[in-house]
PDB file of N, CA and C in Angstrom:
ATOM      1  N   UNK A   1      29.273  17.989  -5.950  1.00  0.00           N
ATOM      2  CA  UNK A   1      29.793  18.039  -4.603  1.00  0.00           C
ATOM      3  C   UNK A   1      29.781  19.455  -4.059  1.00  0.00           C
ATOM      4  N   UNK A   2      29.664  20.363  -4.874  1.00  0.00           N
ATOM      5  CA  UNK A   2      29.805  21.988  -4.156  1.00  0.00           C
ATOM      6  C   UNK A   2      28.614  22.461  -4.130  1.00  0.00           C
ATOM      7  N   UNK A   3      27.356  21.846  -4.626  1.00  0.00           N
ATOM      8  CA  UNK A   3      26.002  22.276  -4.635  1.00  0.00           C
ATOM      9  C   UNK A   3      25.745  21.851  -2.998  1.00  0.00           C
ATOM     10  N   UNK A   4      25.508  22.611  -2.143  1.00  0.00           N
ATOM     11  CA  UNK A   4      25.023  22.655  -0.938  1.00  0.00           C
ATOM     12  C   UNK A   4      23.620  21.567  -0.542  1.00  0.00           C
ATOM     13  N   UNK A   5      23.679  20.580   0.291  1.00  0.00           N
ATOM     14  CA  UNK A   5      22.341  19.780   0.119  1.00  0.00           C
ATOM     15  C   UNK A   5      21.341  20.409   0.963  1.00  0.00           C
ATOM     16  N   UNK A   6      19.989  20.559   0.383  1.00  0.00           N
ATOM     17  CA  UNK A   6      19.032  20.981   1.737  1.00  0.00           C
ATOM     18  C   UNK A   6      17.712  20.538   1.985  1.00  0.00           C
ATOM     19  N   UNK A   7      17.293  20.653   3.396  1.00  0.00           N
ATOM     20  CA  UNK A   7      16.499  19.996   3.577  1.00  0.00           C
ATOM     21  C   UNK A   7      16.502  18.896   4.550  1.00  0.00           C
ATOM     22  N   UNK A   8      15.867  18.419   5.382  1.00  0.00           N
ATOM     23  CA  UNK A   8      15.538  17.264   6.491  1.00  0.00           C
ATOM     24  C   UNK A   8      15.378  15.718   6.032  1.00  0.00           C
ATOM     25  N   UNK A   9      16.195  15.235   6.111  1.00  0.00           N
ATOM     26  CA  UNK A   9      16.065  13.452   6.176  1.00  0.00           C
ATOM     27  C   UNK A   9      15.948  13.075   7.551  1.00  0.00           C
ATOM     28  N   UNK A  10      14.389  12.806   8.098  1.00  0.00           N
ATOM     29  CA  UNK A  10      14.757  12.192   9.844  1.00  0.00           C
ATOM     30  C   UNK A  10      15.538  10.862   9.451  1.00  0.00           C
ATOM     31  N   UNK A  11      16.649  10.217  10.160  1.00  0.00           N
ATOM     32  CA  UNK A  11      16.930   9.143  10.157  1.00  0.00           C
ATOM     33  C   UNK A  11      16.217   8.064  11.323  1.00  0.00           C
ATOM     34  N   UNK A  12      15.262   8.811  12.041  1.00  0.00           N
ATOM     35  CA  UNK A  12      14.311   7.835  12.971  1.00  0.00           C
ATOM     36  C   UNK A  12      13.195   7.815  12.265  1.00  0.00           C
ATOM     37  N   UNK A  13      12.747   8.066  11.139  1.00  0.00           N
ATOM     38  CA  UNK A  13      11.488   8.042  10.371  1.00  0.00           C
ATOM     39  C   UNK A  13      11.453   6.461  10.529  1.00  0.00           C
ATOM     40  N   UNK A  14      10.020   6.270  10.329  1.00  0.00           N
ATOM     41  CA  UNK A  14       9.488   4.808  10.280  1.00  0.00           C
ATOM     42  C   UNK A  14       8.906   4.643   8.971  1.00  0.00           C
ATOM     43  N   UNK A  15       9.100   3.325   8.371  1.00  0.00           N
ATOM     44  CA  UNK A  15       8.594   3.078   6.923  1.00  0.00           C
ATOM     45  C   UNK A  15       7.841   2.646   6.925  1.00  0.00           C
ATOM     46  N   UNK A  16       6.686   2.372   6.696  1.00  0.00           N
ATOM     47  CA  UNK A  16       5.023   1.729   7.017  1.00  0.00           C
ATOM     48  C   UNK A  16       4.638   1.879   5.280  1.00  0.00           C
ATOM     49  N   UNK A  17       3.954   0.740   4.877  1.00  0.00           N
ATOM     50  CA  UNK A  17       3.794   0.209   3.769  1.00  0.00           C
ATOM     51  C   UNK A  17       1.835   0.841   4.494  1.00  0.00           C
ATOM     52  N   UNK A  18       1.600   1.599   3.302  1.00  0.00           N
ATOM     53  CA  UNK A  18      -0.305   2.107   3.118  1.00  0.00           C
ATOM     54  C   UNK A  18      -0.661   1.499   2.319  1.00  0.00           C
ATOM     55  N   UNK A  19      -1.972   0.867   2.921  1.00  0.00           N
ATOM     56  CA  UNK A  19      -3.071   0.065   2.162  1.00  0.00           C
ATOM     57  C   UNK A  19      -4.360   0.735   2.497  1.00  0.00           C
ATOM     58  N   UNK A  20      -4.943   1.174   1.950  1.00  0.00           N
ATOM     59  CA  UNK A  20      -6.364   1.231   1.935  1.00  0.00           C
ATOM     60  C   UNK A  20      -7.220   0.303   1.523  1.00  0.00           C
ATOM     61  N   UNK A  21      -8.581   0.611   2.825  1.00  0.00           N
ATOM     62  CA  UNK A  21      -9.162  -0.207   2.674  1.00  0.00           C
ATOM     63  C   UNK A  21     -10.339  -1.175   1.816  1.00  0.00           C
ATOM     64  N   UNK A  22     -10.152  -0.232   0.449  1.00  0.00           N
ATOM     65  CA  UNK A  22     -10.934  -0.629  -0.624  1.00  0.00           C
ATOM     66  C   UNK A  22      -9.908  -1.203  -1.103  1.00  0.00           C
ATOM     67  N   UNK A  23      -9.360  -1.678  -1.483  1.00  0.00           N
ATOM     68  CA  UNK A  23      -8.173  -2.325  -2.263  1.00  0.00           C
ATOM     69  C   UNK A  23      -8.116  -3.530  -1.197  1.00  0.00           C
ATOM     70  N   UNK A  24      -8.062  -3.782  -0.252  1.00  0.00           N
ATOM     71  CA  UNK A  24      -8.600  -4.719   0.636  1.00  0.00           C
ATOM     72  C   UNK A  24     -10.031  -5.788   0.574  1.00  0.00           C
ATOM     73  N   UNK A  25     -10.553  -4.884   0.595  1.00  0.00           N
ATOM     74  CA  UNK A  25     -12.112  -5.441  -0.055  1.00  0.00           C
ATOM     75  C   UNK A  25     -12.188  -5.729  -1.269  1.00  0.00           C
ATOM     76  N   UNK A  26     -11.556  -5.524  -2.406  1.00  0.00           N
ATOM     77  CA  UNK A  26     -11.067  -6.092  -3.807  1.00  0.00           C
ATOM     78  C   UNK A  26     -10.824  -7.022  -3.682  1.00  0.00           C
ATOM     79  N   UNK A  27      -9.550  -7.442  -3.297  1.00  0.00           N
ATOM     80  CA  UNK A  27      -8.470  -8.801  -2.825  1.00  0.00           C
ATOM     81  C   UNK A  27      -9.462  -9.712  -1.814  1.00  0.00           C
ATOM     82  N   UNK A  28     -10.290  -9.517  -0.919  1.00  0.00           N
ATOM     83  CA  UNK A  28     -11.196 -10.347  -0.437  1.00  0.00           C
ATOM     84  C   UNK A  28     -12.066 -10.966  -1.231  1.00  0.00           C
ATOM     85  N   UNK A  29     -12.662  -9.994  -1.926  1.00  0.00           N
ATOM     86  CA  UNK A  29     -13.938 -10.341  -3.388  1.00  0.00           C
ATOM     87  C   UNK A  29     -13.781 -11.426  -4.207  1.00  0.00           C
ATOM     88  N   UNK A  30     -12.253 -11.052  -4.434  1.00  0.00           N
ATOM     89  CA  UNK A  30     -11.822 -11.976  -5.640  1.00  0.00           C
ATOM     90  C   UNK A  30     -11.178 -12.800  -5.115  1.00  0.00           C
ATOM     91  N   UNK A  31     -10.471 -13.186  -4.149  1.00  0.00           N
ATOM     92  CA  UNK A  31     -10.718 -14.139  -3.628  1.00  0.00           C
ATOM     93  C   UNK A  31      -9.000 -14.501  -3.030  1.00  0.00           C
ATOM     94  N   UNK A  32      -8.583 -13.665  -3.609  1.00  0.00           N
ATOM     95  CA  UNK A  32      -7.041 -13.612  -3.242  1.00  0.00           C
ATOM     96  C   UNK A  32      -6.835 -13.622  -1.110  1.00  0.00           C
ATOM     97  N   UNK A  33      -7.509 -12.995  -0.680  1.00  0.00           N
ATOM     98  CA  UNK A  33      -7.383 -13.281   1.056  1.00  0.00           C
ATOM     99  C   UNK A  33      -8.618 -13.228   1.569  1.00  0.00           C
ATOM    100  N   UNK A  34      -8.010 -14.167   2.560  1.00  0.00           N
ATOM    101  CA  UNK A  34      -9.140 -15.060   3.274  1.00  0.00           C
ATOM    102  C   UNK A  34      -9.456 -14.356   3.958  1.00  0.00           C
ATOM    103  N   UNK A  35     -10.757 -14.113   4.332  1.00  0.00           N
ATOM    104  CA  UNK A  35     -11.657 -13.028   5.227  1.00  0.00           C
ATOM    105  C   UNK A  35     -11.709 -13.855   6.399  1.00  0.00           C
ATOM    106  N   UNK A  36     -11.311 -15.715   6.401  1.00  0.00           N
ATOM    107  CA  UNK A  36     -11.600 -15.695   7.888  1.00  0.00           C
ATOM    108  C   UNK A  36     -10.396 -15.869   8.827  1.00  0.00           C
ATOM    109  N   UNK A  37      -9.160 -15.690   8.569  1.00  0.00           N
ATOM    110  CA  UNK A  37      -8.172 -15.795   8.887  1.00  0.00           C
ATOM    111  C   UNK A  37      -7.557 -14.076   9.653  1.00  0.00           C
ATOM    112  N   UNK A  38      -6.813 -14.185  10.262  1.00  0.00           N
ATOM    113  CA  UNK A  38      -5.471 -12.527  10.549  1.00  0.00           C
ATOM    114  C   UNK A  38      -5.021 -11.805   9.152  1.00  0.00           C
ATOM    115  N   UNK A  39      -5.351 -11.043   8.921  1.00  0.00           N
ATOM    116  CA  UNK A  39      -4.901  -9.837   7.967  1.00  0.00           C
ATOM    117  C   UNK A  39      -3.593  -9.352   8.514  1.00  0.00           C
ATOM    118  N   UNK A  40      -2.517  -9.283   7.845  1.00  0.00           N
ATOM    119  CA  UNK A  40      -1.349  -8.727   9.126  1.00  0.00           C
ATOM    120  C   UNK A  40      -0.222  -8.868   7.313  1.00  0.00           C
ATOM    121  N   UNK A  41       0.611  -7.914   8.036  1.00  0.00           N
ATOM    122  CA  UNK A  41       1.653  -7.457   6.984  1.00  0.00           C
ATOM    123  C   UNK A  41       2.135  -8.645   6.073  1.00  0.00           C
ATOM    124  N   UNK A  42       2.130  -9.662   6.427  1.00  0.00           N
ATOM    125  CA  UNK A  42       2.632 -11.079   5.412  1.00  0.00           C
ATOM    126  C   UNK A  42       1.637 -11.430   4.564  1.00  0.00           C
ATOM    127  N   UNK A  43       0.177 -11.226   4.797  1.00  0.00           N
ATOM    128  CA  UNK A  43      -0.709 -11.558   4.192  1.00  0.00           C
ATOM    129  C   UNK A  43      -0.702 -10.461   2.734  1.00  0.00           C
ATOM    130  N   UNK A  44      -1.443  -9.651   3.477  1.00  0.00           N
ATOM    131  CA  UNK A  44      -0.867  -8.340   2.625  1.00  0.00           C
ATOM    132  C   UNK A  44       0.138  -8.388   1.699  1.00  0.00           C
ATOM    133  N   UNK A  45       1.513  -8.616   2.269  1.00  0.00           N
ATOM    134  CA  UNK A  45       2.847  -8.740   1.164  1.00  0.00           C
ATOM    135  C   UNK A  45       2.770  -9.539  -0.155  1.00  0.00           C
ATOM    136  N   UNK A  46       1.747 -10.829   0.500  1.00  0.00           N
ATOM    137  CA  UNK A  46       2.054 -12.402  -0.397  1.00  0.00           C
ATOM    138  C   UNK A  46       0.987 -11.883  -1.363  1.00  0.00           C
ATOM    139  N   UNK A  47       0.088 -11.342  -0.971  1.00  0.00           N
ATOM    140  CA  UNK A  47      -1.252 -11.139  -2.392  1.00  0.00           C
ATOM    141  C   UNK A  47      -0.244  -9.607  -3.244  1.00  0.00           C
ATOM    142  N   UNK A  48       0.266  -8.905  -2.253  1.00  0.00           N
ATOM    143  CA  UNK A  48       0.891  -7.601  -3.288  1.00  0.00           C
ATOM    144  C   UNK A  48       0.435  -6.216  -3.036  1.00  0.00           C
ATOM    145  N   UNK A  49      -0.507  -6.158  -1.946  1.00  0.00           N
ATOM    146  CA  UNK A  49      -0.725  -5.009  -1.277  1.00  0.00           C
ATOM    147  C   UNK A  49       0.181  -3.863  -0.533  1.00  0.00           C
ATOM    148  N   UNK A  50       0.846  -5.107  -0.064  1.00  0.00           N
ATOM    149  CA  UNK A  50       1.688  -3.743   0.990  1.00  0.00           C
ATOM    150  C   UNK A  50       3.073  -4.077  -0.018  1.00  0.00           C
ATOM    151  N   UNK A  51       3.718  -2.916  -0.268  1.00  0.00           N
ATOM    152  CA  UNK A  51       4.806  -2.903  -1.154  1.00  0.00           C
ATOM    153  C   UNK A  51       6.159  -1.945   0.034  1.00  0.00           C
ATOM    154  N   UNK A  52       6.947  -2.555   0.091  1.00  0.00           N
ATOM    155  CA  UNK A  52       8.052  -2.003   1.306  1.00  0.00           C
ATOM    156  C   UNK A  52       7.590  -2.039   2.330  1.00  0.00           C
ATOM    157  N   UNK A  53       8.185  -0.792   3.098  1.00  0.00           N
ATOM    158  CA  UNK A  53       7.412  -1.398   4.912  1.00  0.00           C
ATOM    159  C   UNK A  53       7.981  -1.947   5.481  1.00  0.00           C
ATOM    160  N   UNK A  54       9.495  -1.346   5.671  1.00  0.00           N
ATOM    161  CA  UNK A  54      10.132  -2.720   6.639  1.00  0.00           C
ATOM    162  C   UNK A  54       9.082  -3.132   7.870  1.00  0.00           C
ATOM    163  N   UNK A  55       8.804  -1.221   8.517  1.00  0.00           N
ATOM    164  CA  UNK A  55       8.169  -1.088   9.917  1.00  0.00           C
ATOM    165  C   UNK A  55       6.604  -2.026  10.040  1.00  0.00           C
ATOM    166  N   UNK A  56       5.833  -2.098   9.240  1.00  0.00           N
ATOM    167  CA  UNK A  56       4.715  -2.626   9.004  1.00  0.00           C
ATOM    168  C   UNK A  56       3.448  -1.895   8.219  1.00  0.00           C
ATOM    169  N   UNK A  57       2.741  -2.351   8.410  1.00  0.00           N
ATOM    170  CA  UNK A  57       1.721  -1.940   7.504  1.00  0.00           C
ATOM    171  C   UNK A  57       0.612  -0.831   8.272  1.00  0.00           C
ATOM    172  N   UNK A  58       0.114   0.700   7.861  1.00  0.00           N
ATOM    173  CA  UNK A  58      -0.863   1.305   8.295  1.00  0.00           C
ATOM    174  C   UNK A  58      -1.921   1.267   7.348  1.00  0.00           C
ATOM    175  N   UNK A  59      -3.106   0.995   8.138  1.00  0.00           N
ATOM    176  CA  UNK A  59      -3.996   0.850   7.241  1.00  0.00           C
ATOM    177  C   UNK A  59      -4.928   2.077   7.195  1.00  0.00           C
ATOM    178  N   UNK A  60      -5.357   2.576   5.841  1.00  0.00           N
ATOM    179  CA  UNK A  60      -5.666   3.864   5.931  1.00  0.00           C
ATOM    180  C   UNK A  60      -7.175   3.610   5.031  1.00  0.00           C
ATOM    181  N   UNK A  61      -8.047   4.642   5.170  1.00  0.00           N
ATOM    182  CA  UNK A  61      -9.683   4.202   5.501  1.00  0.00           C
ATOM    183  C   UNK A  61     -10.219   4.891   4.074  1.00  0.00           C
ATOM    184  N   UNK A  62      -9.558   4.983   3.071  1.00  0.00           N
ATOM    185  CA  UNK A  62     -10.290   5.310   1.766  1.00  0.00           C
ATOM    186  C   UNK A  62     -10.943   3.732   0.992  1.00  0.00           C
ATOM    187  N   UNK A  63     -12.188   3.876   0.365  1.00  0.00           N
ATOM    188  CA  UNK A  63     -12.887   3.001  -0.304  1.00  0.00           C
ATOM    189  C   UNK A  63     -13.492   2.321   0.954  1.00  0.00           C
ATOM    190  N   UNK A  64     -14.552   1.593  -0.328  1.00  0.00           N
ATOM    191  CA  UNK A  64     -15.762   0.845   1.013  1.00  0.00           C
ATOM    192  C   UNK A  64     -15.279  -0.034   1.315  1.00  0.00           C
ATOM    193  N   UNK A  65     -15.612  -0.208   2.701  1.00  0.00           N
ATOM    194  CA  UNK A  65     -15.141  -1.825   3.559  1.00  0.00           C
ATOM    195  C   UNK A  65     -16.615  -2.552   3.906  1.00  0.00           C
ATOM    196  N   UNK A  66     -16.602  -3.882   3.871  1.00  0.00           N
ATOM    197  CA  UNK A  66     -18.107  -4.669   4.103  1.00  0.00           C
ATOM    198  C   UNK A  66     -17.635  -5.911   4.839  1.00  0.00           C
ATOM    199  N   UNK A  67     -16.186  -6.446   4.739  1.00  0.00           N
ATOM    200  CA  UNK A  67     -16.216  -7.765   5.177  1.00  0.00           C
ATOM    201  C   UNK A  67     -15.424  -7.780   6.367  1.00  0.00           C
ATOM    202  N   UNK A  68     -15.945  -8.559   7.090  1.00  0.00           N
ATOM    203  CA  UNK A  68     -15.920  -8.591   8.645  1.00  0.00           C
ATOM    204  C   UNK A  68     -14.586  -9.732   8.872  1.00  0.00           C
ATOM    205  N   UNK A  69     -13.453  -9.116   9.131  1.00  0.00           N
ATOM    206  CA  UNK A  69     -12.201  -9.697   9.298  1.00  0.00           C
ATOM    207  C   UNK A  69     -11.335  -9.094  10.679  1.00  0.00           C
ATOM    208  N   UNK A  70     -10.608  -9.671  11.053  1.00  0.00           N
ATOM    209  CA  UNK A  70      -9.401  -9.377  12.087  1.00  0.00           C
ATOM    210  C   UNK A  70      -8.045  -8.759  11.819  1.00  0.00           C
ATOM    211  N   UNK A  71      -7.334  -7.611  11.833  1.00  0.00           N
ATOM    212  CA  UNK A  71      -6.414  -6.818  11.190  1.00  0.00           C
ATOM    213  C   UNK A  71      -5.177  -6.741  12.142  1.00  0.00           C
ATOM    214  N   UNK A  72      -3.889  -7.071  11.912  1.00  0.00           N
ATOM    215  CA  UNK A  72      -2.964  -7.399  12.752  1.00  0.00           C
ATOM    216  C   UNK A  72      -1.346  -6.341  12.292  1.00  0.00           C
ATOM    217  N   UNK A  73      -1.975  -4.756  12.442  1.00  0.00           N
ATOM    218  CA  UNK A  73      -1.245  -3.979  11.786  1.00  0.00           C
ATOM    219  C   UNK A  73      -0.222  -3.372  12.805  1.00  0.00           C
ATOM    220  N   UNK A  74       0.836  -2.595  12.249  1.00  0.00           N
ATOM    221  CA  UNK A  74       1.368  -1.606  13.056  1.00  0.00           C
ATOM    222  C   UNK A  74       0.351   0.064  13.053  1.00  0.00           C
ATOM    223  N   UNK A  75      -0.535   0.185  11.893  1.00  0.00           N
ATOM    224  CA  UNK A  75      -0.957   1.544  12.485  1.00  0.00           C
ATOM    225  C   UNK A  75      -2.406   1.417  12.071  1.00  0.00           C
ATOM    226  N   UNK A  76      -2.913   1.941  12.469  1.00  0.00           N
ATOM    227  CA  UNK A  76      -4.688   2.526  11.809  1.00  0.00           C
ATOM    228  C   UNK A  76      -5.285   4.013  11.386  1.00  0.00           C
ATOM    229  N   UNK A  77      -5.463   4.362  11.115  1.00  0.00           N
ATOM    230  CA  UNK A  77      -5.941   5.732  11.026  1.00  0.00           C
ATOM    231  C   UNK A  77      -7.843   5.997  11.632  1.00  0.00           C
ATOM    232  N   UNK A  78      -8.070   7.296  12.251  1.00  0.00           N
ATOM    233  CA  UNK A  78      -9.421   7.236  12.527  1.00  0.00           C
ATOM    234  C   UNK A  78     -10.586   6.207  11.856  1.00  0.00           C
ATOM    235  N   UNK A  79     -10.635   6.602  10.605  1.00  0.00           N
ATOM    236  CA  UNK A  79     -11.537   6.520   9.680  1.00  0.00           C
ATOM    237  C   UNK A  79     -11.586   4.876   9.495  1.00  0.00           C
ATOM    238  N   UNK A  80     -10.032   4.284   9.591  1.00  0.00           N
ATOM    239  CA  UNK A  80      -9.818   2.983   8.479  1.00  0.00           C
ATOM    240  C   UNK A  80     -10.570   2.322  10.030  1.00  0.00           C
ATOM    241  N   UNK A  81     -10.300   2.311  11.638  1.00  0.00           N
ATOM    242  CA  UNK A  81     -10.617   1.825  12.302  1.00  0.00           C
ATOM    243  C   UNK A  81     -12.272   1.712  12.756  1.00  0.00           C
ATOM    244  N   UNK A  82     -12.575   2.879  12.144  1.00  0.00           N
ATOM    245  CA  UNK A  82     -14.314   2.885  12.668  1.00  0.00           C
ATOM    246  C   UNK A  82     -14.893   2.096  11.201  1.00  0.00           C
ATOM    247  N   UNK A  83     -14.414   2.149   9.802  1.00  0.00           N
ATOM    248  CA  UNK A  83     -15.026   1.650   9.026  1.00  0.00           C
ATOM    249  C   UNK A  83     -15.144   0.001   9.221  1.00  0.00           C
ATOM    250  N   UNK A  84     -13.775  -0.495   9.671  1.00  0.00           N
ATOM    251  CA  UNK A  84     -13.538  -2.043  10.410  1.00  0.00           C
ATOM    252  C   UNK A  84     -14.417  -2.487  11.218  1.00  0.00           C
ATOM    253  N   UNK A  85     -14.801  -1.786  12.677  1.00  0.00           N
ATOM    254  CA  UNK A  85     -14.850  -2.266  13.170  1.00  0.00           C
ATOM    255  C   UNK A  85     -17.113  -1.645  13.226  1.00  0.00           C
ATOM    256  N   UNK A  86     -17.621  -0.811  12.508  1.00  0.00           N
ATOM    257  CA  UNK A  86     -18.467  -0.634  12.011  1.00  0.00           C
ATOM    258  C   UNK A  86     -18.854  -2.143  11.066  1.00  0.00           C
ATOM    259  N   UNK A  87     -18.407  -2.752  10.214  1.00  0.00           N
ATOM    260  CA  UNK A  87     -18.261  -4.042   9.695  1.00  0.00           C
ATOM    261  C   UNK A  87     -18.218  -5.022  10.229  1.00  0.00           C
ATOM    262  N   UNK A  88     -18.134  -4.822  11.542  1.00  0.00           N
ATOM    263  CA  UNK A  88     -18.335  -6.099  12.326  1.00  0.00           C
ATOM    264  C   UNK A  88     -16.543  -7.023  12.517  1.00  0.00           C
ATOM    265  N   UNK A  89     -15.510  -6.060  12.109  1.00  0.00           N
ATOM    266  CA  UNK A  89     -14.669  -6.770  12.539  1.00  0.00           C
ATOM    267  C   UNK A  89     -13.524  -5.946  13.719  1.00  0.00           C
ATOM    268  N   UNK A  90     -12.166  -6.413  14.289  1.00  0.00           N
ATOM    269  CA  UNK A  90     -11.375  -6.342  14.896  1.00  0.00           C
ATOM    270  C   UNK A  90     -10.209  -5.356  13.979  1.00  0.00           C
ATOM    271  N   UNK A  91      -9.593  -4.391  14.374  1.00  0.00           N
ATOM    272  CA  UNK A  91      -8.132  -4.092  14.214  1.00  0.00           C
ATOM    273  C   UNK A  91      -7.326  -4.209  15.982  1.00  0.00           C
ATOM    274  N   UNK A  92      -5.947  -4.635  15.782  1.00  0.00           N
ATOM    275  CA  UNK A  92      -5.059  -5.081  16.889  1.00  0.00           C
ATOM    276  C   UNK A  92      -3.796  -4.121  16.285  1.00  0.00           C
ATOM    277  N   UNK A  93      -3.549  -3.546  17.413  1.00  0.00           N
ATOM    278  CA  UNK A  93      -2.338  -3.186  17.393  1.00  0.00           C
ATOM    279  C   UNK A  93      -1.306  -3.502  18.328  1.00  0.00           C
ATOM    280  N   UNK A  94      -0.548  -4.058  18.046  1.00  0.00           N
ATOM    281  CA  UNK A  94       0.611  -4.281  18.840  1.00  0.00           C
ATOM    282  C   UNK A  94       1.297  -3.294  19.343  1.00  0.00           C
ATOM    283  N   UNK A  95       1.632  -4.023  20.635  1.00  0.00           N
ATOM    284  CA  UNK A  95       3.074  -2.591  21.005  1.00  0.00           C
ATOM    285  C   UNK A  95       4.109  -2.386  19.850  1.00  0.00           C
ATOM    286  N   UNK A  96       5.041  -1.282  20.045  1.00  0.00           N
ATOM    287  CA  UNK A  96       6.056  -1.697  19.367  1.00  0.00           C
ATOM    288  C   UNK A  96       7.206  -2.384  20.424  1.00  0.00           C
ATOM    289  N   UNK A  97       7.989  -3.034  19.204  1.00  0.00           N
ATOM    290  CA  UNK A  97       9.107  -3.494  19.953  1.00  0.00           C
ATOM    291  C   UNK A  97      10.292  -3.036  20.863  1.00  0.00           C
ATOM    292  N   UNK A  98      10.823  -3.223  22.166  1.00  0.00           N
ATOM    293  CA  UNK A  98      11.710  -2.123  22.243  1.00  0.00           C
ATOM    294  C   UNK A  98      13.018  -2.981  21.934  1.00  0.00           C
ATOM    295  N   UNK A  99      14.213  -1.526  21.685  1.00  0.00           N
ATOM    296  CA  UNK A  99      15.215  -2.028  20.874  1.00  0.00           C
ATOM    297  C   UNK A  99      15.845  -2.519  21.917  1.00  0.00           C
ATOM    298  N   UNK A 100      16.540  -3.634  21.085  1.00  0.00           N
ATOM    299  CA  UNK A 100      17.150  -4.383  22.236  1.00  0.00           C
ATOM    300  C   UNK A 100      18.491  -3.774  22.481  1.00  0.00           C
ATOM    301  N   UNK A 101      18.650  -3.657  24.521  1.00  0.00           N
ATOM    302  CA  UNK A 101      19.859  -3.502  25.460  1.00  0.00           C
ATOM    303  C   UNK A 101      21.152  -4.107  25.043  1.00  0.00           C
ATOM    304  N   UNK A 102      21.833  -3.081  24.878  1.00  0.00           N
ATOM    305  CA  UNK A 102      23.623  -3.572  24.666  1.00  0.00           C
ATOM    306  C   UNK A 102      24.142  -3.457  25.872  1.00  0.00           C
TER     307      UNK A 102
END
């Protein structure tokens, strides 16, 4: 208790569960998610990809991508979005939500 604490905790930080997109293309291969269906944070969760995350899932652009799917994330990064949509598929981003009026 007398050791002084230091250092920044934002308490508006957002928690976003990272998946890259070779680990994606794994789980497609083998057969665990369906390439012709929405990719979106539940999908992700149920095979074991996205781990926490209340906020949602950013998808971030390391490893090869080939299969042409629809992505229903809260974030993208440069790279993960041109490799997607280079592949012949869609990323969507939603607004965010606003907090609801008291």
């Amino acid at each position: 208790m007398r050791i002084p604490k230091r250092g920044f905790n934002n308490i508006f930080a957002k928690d976003y569960a990272e998946v890259n997109l070779g680990l994606v293309q794994k789980a497609i291969d083998a057969g665990k998610l369906d390439a012709n269906g929405v990719i979106d944070h539940a999908a992700l969760k149920a095979v074991g990809l996205a781990r926490g995350g209340k906020d949602g899932v950013r998808l971030l652009g390391k490893g090869a991508f080939s299969a042409k799917v629809k992505f229903v994330v809260a974030g993208v990064s440069a790279g993960a979005k041109a490799a997607v949509e280079q592949a012949g598929g869609s990323v969507e981003v939603p607004a965010p939500k606003a907090a609801a009026a008291e």
